[in-house]
Structure formats: structure tokens, C-alpha cells
N, C-alpha and C. Protein backbone atom coordinates (compact mmCIF):
# COMPACT_ATOMS: atom_id res chain seq x y z
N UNK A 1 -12.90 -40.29 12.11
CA UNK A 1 -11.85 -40.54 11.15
C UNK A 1 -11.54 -42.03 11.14
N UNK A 2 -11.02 -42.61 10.00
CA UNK A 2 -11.34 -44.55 9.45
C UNK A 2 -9.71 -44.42 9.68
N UNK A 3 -8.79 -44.78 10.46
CA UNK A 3 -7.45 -44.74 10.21
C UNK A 3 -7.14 -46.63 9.75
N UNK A 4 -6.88 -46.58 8.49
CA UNK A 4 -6.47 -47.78 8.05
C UNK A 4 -4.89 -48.62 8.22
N UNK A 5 -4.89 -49.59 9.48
CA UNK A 5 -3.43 -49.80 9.54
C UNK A 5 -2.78 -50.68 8.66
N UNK A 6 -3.30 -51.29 7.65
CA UNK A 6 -2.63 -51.65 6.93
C UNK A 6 -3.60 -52.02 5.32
N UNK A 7 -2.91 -52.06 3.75
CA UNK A 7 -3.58 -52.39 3.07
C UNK A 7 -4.39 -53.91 2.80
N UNK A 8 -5.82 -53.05 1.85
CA UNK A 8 -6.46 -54.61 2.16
C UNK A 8 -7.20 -54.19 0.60
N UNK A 9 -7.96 -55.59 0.55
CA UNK A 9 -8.36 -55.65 -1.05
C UNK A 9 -9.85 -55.18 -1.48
N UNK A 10 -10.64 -55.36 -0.14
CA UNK A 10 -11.97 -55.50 -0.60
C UNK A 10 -12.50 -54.31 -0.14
N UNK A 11 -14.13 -53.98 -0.88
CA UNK A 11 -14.55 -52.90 -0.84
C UNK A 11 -15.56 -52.79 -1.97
N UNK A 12 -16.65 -51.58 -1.77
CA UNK A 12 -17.72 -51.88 -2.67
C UNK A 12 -17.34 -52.22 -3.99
N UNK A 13 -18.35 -52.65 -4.99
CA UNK A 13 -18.31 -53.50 -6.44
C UNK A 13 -19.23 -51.94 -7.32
N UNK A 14 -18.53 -52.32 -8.44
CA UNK A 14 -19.65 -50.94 -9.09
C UNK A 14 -18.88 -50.92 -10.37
N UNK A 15 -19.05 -49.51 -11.13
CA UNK A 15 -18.15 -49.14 -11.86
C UNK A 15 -17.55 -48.10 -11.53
N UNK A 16 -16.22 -47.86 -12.03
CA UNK A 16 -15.11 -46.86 -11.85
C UNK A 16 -15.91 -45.35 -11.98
N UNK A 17 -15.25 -44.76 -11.14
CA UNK A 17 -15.43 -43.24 -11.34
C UNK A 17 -15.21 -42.55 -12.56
N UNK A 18 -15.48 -41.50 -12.93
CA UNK A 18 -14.92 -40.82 -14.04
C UNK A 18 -14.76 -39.12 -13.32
N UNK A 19 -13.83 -38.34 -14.37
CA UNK A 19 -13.25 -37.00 -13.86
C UNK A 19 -13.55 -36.55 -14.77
N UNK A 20 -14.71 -36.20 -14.72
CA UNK A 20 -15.89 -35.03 -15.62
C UNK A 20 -14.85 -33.88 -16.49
N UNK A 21 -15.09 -33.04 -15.17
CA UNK A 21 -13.97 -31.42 -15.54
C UNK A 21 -13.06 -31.70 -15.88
N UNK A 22 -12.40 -32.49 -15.73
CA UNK A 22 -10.51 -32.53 -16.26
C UNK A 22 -10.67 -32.86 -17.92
N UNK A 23 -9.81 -32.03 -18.42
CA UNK A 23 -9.77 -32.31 -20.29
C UNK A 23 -9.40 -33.29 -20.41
N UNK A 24 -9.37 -33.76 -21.81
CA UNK A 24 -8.82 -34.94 -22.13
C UNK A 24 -7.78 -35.46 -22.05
N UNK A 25 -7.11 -34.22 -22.07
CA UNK A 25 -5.45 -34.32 -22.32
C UNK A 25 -4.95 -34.73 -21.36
N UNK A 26 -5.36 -34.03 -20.16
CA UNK A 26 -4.67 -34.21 -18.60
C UNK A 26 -5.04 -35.04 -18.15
N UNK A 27 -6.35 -36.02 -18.59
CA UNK A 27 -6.90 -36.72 -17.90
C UNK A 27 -5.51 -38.47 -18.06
N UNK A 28 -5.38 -39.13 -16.79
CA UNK A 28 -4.57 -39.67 -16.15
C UNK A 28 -5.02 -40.94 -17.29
N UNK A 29 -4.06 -41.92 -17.31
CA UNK A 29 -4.28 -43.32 -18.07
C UNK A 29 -5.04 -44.28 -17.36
N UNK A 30 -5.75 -45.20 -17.93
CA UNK A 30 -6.91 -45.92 -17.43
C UNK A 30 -8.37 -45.48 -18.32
N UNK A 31 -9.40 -46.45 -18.13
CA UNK A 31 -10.52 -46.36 -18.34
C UNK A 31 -11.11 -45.21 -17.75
N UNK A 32 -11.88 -44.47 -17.75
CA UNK A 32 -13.16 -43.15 -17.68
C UNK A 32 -13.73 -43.82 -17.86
N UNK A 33 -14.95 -43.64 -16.65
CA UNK A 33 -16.29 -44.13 -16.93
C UNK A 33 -17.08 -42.88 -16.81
N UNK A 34 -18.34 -42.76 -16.76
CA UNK A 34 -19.23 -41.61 -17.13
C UNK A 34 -19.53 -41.78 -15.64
N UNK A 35 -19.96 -40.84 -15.09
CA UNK A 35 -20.52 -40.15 -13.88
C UNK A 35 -19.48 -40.73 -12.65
N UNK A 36 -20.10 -40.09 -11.91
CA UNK A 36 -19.27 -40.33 -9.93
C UNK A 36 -18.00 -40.03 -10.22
N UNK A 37 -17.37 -40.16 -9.20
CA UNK A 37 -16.27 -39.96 -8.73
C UNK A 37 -15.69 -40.70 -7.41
N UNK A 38 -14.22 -40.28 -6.83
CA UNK A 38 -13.77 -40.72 -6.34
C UNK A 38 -14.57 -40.81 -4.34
N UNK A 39 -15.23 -39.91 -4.89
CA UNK A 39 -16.30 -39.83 -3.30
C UNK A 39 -17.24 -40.65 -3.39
N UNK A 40 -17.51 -41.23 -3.92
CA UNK A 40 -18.41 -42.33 -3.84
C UNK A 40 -17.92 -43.05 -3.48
N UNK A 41 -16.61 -43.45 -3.27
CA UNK A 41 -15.72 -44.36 -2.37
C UNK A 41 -14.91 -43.95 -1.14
N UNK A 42 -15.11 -43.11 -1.06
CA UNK A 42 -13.75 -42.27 -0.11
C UNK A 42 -14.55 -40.83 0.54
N UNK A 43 -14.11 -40.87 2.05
CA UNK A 43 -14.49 -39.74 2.36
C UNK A 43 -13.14 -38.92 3.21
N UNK A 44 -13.25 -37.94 2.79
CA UNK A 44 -12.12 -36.84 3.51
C UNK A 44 -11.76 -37.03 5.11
N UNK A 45 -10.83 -37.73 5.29
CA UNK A 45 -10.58 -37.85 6.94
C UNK A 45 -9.99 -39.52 6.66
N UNK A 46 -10.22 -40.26 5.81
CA UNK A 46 -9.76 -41.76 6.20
C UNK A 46 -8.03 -41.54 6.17
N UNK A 47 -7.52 -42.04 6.84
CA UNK A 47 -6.09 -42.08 7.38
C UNK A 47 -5.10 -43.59 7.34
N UNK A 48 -4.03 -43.63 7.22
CA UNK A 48 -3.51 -44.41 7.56
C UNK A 48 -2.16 -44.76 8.24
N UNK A 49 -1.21 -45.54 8.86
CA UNK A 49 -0.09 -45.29 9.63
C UNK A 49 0.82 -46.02 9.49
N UNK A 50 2.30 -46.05 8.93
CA UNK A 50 3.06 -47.89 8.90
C UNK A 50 4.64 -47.12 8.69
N UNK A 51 4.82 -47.89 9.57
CA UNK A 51 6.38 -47.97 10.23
C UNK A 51 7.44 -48.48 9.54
N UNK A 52 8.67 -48.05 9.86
CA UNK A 52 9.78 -48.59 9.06
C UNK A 52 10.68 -48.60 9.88
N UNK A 53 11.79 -49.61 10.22
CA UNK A 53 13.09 -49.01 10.91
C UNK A 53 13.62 -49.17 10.11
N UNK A 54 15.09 -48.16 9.97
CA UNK A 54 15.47 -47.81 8.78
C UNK A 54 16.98 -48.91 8.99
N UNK A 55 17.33 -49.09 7.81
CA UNK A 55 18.21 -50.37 7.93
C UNK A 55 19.16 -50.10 6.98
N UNK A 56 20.40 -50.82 6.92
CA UNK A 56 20.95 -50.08 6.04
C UNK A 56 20.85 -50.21 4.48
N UNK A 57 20.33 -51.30 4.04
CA UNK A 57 19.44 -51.00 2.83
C UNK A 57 18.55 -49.94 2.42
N UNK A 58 18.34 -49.27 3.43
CA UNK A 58 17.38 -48.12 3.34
C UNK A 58 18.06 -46.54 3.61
N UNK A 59 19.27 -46.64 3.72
CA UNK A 59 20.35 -45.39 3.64
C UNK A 59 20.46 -44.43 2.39
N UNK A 60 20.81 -43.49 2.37
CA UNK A 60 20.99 -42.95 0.92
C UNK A 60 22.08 -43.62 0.49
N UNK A 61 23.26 -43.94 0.91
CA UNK A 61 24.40 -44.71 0.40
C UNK A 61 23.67 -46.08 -0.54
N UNK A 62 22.67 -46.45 -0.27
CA UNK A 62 22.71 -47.67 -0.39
C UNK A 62 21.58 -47.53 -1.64
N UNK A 63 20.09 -46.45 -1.73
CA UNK A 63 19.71 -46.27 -2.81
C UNK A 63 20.18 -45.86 -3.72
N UNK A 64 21.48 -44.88 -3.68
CA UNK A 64 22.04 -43.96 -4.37
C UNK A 64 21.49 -42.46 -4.50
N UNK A 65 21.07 -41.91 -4.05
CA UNK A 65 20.58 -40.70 -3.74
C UNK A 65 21.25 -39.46 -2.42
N UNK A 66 22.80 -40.31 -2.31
CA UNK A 66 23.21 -39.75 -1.42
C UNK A 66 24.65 -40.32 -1.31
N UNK A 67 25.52 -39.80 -0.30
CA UNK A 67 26.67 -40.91 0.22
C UNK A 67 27.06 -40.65 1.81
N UNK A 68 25.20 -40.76 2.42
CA UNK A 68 25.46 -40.71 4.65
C UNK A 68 24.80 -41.65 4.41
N UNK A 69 25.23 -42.43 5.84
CA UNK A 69 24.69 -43.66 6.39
C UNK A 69 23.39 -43.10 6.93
N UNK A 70 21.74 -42.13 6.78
CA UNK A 70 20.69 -42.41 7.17
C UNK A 70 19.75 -42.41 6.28
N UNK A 71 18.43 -42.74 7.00
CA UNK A 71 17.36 -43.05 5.74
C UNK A 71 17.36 -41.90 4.52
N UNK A 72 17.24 -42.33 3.06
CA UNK A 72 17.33 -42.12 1.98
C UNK A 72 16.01 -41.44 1.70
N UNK A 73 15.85 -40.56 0.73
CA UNK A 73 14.41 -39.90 0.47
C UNK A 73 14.07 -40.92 -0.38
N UNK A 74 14.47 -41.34 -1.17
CA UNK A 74 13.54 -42.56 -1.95
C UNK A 74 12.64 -43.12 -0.86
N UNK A 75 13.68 -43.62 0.33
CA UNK A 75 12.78 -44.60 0.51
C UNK A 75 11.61 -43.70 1.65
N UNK A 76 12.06 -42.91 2.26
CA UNK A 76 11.31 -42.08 2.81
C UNK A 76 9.94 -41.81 2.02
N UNK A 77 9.67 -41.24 0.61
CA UNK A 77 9.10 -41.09 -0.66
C UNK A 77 8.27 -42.11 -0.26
N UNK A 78 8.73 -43.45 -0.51
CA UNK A 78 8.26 -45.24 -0.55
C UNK A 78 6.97 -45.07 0.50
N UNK A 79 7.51 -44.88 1.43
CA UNK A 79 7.19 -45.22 3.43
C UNK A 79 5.69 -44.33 2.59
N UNK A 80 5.92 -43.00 2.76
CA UNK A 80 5.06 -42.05 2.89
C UNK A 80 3.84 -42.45 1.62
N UNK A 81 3.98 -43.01 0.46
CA UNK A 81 3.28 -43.14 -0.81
C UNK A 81 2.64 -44.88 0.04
N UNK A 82 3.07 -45.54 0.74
CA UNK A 82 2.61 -47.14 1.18
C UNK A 82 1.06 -46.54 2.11
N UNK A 83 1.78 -45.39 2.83
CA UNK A 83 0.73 -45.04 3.81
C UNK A 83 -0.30 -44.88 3.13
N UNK A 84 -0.34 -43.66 2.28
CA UNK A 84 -1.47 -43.36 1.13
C UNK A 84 -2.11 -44.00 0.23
N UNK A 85 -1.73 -45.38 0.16
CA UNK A 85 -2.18 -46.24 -0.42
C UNK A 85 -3.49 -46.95 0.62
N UNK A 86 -2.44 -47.47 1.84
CA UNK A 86 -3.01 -48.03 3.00
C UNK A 86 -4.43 -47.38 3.38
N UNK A 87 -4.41 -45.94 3.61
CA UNK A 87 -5.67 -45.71 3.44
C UNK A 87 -7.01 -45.68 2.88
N UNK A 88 -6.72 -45.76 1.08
CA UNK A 88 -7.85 -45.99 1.09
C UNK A 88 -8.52 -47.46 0.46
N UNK A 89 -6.90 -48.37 0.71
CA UNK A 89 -7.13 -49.49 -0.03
C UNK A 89 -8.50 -50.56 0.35
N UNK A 90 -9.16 -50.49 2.07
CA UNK A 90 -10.13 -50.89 1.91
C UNK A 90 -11.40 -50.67 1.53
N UNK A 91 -11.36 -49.62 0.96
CA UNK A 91 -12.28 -49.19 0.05
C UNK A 91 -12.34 -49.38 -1.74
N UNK A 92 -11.33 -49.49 -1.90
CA UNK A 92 -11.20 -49.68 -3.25
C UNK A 92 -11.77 -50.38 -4.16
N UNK A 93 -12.90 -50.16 -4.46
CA UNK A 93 -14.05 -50.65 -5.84
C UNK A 93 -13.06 -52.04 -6.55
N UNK A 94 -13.83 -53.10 -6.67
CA UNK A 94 -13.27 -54.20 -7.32
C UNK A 94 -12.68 -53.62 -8.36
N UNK A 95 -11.52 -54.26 -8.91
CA UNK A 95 -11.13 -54.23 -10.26
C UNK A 95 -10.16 -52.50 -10.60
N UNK A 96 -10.82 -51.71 -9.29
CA UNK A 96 -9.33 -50.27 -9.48
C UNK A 96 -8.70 -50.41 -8.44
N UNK A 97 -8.10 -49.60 -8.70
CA UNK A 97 -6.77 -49.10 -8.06
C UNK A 97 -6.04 -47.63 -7.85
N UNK A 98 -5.01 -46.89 -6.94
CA UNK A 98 -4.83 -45.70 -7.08
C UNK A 98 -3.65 -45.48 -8.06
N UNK A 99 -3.21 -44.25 -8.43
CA UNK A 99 -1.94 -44.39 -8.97
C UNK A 99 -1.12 -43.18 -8.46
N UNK A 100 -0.22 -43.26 -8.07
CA UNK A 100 0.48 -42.03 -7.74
C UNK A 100 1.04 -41.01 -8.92
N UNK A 101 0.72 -39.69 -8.89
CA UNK A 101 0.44 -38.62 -9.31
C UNK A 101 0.95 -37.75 -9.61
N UNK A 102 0.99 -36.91 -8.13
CA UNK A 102 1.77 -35.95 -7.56
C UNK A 102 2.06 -36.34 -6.07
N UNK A 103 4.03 -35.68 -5.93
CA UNK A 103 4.09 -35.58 -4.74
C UNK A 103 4.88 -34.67 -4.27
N UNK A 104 4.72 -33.85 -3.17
CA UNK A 104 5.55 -33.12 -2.69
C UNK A 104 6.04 -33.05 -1.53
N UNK A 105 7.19 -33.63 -1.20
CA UNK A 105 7.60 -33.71 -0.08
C UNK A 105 8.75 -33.29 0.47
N UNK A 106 8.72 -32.57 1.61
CA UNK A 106 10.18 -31.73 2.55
C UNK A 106 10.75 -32.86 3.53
N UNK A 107 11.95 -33.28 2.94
CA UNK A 107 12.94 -34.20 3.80
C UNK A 107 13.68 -32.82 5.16
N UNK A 108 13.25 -33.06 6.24
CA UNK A 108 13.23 -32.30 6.89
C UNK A 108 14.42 -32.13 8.30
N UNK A 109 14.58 -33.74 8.17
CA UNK A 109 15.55 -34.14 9.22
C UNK A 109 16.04 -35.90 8.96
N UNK A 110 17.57 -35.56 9.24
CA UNK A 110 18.21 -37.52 9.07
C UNK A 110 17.83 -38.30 10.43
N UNK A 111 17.53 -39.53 9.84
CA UNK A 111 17.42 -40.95 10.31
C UNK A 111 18.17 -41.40 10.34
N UNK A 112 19.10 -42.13 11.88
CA UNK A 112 20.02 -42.62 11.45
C UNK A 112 19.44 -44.75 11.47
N UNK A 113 20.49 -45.16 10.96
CA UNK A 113 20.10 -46.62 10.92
C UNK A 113 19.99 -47.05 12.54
N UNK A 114 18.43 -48.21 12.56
CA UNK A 114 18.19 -48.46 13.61
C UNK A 114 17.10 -47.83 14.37
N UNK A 115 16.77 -46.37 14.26
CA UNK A 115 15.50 -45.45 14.08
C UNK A 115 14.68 -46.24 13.49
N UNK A 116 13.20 -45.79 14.12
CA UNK A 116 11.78 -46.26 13.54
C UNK A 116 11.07 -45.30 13.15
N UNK A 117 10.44 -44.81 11.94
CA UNK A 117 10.10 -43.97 11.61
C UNK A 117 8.41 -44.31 11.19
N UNK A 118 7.58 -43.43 11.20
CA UNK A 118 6.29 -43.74 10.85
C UNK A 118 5.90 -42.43 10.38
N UNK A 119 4.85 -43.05 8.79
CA UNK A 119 4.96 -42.16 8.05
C UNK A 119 2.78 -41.90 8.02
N UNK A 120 2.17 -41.04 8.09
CA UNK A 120 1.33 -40.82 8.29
C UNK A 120 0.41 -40.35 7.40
N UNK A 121 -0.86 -41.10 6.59
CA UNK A 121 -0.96 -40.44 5.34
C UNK A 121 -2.68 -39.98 5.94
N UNK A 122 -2.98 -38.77 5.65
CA UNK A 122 -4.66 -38.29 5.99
C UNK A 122 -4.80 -37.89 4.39
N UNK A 123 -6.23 -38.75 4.24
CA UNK A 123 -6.89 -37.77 3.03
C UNK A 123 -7.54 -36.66 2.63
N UNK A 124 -7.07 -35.38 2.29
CA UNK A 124 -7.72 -34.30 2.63
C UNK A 124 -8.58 -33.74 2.04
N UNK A 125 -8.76 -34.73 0.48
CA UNK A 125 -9.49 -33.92 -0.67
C UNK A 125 -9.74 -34.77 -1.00
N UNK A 126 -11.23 -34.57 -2.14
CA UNK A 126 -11.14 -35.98 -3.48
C UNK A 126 -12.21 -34.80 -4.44
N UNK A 127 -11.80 -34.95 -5.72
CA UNK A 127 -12.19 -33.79 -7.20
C UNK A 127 -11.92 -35.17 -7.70
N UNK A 128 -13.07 -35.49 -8.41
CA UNK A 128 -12.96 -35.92 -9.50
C UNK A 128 -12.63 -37.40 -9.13
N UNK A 129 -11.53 -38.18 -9.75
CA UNK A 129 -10.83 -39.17 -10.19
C UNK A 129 -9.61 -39.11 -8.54
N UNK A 130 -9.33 -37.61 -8.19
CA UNK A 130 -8.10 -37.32 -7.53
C UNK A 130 -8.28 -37.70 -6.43
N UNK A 131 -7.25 -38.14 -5.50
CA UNK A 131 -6.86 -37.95 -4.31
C UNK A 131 -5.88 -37.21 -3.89
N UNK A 132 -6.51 -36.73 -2.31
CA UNK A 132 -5.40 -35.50 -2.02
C UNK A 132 -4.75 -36.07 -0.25
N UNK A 133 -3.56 -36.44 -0.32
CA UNK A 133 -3.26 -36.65 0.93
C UNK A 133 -1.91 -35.84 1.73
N UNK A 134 -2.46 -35.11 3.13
CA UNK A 134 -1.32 -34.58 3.55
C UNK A 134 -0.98 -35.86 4.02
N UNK A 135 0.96 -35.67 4.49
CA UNK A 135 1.53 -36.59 5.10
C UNK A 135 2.75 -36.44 5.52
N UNK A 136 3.00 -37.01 6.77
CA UNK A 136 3.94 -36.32 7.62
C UNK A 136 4.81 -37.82 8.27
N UNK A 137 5.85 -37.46 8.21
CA UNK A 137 6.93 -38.76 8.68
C UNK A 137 7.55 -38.16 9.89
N UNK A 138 7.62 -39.30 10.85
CA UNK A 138 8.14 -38.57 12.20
C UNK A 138 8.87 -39.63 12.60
N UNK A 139 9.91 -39.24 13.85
CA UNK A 139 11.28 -40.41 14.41
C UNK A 139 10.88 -40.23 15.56
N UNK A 140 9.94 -40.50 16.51
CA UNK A 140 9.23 -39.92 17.83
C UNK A 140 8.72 -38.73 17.98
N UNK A 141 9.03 -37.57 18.10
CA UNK A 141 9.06 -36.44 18.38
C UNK A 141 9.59 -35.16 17.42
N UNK A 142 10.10 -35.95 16.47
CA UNK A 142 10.72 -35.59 15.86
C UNK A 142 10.02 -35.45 14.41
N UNK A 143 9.45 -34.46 13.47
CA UNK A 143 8.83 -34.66 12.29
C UNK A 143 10.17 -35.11 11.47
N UNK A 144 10.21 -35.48 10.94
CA UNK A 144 11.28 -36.21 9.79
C UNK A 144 11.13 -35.72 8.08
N UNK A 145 9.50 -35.63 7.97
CA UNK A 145 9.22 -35.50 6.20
C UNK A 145 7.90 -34.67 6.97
N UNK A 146 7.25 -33.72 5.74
CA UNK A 146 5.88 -33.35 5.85
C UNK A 146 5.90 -32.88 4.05
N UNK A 147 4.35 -33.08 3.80
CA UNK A 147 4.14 -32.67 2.31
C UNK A 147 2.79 -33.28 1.99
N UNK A 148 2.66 -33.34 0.59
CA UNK A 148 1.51 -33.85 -0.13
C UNK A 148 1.62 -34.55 -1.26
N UNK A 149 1.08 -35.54 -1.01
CA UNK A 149 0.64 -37.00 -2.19
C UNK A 149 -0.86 -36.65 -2.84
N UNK A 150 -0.92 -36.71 -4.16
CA UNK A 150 -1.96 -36.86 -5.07
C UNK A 150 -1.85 -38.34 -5.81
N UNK A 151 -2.75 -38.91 -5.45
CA UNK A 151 -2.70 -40.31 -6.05
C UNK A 151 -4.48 -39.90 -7.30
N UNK A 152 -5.05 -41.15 -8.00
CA UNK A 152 -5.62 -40.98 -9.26
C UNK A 152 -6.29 -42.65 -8.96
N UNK A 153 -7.57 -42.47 -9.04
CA UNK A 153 -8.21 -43.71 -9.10
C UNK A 153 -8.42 -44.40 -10.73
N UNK A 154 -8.27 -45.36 -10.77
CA UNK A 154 -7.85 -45.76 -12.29
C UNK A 154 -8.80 -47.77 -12.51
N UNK A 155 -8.84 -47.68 -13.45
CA UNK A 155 -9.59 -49.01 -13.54
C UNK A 155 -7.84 -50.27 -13.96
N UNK A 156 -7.64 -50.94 -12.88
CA UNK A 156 -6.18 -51.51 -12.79
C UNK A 156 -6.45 -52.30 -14.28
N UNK A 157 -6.68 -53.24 -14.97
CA UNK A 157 -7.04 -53.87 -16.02
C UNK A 157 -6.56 -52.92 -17.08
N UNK A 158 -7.42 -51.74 -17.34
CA UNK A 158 -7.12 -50.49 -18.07
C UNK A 158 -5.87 -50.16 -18.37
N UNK A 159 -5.51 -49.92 -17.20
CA UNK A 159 -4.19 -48.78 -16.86
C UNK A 159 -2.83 -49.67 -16.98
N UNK A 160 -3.08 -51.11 -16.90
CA UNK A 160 -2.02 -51.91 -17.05
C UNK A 160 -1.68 -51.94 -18.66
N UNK A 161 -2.76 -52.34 -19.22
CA UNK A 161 -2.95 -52.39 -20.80
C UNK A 161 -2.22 -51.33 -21.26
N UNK A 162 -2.77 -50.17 -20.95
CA UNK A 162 -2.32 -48.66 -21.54
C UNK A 162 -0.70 -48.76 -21.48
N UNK A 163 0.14 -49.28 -20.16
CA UNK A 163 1.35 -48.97 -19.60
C UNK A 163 1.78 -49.99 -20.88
N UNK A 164 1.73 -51.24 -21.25
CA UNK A 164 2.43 -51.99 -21.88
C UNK A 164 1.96 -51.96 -23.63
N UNK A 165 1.01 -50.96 -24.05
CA UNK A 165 0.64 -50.64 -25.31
C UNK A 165 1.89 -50.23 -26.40
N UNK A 166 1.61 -50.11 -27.81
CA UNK A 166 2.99 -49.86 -28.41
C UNK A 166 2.81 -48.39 -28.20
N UNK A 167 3.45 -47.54 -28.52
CA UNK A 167 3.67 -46.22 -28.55
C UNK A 167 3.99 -45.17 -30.06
């Protein structure tokens, strides 16, 4: 297993994947390219790990998603989606990028400020274009968050264009 501790830029050169089976409709914003996929870059098991102590900027009081002094699910959300990035960012084909998707996550237990929390992202799947990551946030001993992130490999150039297009 590749556990990636932090994000990085480089990684094979090629062209973007494309997601064959998925219709048109569903299919995510960005360029499609014809053939491969997201396994041609990524294999099931790369991991990654990154820490937070939670501060009080990082409270629910303070995102607004709450009114207790401990870590906030936003940012919990944040922590856990950085990890999933972190993993497979040194791999990431010049010129893409992932995009977050889907996520599902169980806030499971409070953080109070001053706690270090580390949020843990494994990749468990890749179909297509998709990524599939379990991921689990813990305070020592303590699980904190557990769930699943689907992030979407996308050609960044593309997908930026698309976001700022008229409508």
C-alpha cells in the first residue's frame, strides 16, 4: 500500500481518462477523452494521512454549523476530502485533477479545541473516471468521523472553463 503524506503535483503525462459506461447526462463536467480510465493512474490501496489540531476557528461556533466550542463537520468534511486528495495527488496525469463528488460521512464523536485529529483517506475503488475512498477521522483512540468520499478525475483546464461558462 503507497500511503501518500502529503499532496504533490507530478505524475505520469498522457491523456485524460474517459468513463465509457456512464451516460451522458451523469457524466461529471470536464473534458472525456476516449478510452482508459482512472486505473491507469491509480491503484486500489494508495492511502493517505494529515492532521489537524482543532483551533477555535475550526469549532462549529465559528463555521456556523453549530453553537459548541468543538471541531465543526465542515471542517471535519475539509480534513477528510484534503486526505483524499493527498492520496492520489502524486499520481495525477499532467494537466487533471480530482473533483469531489460524493460524500458520506458519520460525525461520530466531539473534538474539543486543542485535540489533534487525523483524518485517513484509503482508496478502495476506481470505475471509470471515479474514485472511491473509505475514510476515517480519529482523536487517538478514539474514531471521531468514518464514511466515504467519491471524488471524479477531470481534465482541470476543462472543468474550470465549464464552471465559469454562461448558463
Amino acid at each position: 500500500m503507497d500511503e501518500q503524506p502529503v499532496p504533490g503535483s507530478s505524475g505520469p503525462t498522457g491523456p485524460g481518462p474517459a468513463d465509457a459506461d456512464r451516460p451522458a447526462a451523469e457524466a461529471p463536467r470536464g473534458r472525456v477523452y476516449p478510452g482508459g480510465g482512472a486505473a491507469r493512474y491509480f491503484e486500489v490501496g494508495l492511502r493517505a494521512r494529515v492532521g489537524l489540531t482543532v483551533s477555535d476557528r475550526d469549532t462549529a461556533q465559528a463555521v456556523g454549523s453549530g453553537d459548541v466550542p468543538v471541531l465543526g463537520t465542515p471542517q471535519l468534511l475539509a480534513l477528510a476530502e484534503t486526505a483524499s486528495v493527498a492520496a492520489t495527488a502524486r499520481r495525477l496525469p499532467s494537466g487533471m485533477t480530482t473533483v469531489g463528488a460524493v460524500v458520506s460521512v458519520e460525525h461520530l464523536a466531539p473534538t474539543p479545541v486543542g485535540r489533534t485529529v487525523s483524518a485517513l483517506a484509503s482508496l478502495t475503488g476506481v470505475r471509470g473516471r471515479r474514485l472511491y475512498f473509505d475514510v476515517s477521522v480519529t482523536d487517538g483512540a478514539t474514531v471521531v468521523a468514518r464514511g466515504r468520499i467519491e471524488r471524479v478525475l477531470v481534465d482541470r483546464r476543462s472543468f474550470v472553463a465549464g464552471a465559469f461558462a454562461d448558463r
